[in-house]
Protein backbone atom coordinates (compact mmCIF):
# COMPACT_ATOMS: atom_id res chain seq x y z
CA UNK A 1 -44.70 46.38 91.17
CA UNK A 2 -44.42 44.77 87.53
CA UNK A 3 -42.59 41.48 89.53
CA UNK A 4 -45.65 41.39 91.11
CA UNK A 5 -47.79 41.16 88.41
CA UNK A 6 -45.60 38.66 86.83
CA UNK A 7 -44.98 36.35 89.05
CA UNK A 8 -48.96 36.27 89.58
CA UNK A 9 -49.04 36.64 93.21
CA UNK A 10 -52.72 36.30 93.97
CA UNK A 11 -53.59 39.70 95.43
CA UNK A 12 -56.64 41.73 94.18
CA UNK A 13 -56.67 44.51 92.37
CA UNK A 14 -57.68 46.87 95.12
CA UNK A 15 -54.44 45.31 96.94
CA UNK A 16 -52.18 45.81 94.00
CA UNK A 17 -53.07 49.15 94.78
CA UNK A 18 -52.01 49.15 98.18
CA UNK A 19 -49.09 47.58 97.75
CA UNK A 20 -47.77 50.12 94.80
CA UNK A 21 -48.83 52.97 97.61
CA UNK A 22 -47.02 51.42 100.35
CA UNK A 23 -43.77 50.82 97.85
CA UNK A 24 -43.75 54.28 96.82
CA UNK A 25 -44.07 55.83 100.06
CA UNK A 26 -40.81 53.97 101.24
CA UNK A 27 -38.87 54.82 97.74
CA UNK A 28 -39.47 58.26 98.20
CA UNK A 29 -38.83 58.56 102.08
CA UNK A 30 -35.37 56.50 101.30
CA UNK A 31 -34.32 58.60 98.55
CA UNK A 32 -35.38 61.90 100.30
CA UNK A 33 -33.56 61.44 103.43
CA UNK A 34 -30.52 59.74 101.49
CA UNK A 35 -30.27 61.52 98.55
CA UNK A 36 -28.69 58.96 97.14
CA UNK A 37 -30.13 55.74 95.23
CA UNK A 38 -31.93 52.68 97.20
CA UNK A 39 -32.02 49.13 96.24
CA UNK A 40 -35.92 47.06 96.18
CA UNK A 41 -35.66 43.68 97.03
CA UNK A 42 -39.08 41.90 96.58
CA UNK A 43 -39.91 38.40 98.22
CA UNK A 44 -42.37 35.90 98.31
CA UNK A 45 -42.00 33.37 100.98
CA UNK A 46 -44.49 31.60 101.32
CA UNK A 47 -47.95 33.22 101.46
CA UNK A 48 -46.34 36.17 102.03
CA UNK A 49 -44.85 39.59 100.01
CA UNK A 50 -41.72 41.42 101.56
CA UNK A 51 -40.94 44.71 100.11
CA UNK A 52 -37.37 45.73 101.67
CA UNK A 53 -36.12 49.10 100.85
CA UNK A 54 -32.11 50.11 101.32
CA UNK A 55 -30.65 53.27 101.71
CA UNK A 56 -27.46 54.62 102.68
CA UNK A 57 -28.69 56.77 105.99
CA UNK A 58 -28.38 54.34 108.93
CA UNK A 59 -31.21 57.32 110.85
CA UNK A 60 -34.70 56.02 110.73
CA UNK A 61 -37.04 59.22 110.33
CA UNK A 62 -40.77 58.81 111.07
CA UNK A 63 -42.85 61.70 110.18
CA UNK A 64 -43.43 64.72 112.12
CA UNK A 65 -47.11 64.59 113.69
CA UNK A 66 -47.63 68.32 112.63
CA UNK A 67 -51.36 68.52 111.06
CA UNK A 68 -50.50 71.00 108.95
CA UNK A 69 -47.30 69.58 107.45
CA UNK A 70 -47.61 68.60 103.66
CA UNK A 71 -45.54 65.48 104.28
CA UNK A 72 -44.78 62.93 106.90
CA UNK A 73 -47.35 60.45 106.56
CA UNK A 74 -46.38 58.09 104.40
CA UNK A 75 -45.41 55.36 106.93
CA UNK A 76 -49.19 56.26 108.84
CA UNK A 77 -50.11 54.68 105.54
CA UNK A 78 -47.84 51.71 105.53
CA UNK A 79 -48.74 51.05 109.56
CA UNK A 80 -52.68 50.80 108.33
CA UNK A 81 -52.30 48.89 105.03
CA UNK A 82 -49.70 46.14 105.31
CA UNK A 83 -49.63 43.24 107.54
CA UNK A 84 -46.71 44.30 108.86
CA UNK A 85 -43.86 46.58 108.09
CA UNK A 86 -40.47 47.51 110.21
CA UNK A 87 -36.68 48.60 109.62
CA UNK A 88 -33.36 47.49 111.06
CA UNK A 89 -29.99 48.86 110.79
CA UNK A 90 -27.72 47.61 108.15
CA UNK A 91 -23.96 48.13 110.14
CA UNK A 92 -21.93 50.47 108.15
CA UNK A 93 -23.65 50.54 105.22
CA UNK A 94 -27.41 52.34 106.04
CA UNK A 95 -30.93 50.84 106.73
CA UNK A 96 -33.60 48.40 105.37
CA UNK A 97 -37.34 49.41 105.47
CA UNK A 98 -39.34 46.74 104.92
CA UNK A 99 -43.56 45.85 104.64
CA UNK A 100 -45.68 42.76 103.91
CA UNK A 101 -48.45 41.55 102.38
CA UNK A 102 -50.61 38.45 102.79
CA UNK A 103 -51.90 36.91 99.30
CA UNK A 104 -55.77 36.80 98.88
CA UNK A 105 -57.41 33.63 98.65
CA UNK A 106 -59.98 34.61 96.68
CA UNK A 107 -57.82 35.00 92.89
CA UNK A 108 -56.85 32.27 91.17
CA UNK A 109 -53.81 30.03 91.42
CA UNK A 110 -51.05 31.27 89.48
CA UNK A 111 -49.74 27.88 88.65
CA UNK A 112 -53.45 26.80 87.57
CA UNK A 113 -53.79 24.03 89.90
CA UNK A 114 -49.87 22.70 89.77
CA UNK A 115 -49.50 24.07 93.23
CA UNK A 116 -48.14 27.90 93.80
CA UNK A 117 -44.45 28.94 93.10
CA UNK A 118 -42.76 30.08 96.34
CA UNK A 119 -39.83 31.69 97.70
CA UNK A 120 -39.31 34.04 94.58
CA UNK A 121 -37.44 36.61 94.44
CA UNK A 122 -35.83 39.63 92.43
CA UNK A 123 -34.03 43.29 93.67
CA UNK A 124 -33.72 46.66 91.85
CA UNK A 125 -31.60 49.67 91.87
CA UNK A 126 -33.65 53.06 91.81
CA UNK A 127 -31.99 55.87 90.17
């Protein structure tokens, strides 16, 4: 989440962390159930982070619930760290999974007390 970083959204570390977790686990459940490329659009609206992930398979697939599966948990994590996450169905092309994130009060202001830059955004292709 190097956009992240540079556009200085004010998130803490421990969130940074989070969020790279939470992006992850949706690149890899697009591109295993694809198998094909997805495009990552990130947002910031606001005081908010959208992560939207695309893929070409218009199925949504949660995880099995099998305790002794080695995979198909990676949206249990999403559920309990972002503020909110969700997909909808993108007619004839596939699906967008997307999360957010709140920004943390607590860092500094990335525009050092010129107000905050809003409503940024910037998409990638993942091989």
């Amino acid at each position: 989440m190097d956009i992240v970083r540079f556009w200085d959204v004010p998130l803490s570390g421990e969130a940074l962390q989070e969020l790279e977790l939470c992006a992850s686990e949706v690149i890899a459940n697009a591109m295993e159930h694809s198998k094909a490329r997805c495009t990552v659009t990130v947002r910031r609206v606001g005081e908010r982070l959208r992560v939207e992930v695309a893929d070409s398979n218009p199925v949504f697939e949660r995880g099995g619930a099998d305790p002794e599966a080695t995979s198909g948990r990676g949206l249990i994590l999403v559920e309990a760290l972002a503020h909110a996450w969700g997909w909808h169905p993108v007619a004839g092309v596939g699906k967008v999974v997307w999360f957010d994130f709140l920004e943390s009060h607590e860092a500094r202001c990335p525009t050092y007390g010129w107000g905050t830059a809003r409503n940024l955004c910037a998409q990638s292709l993942v091989a």
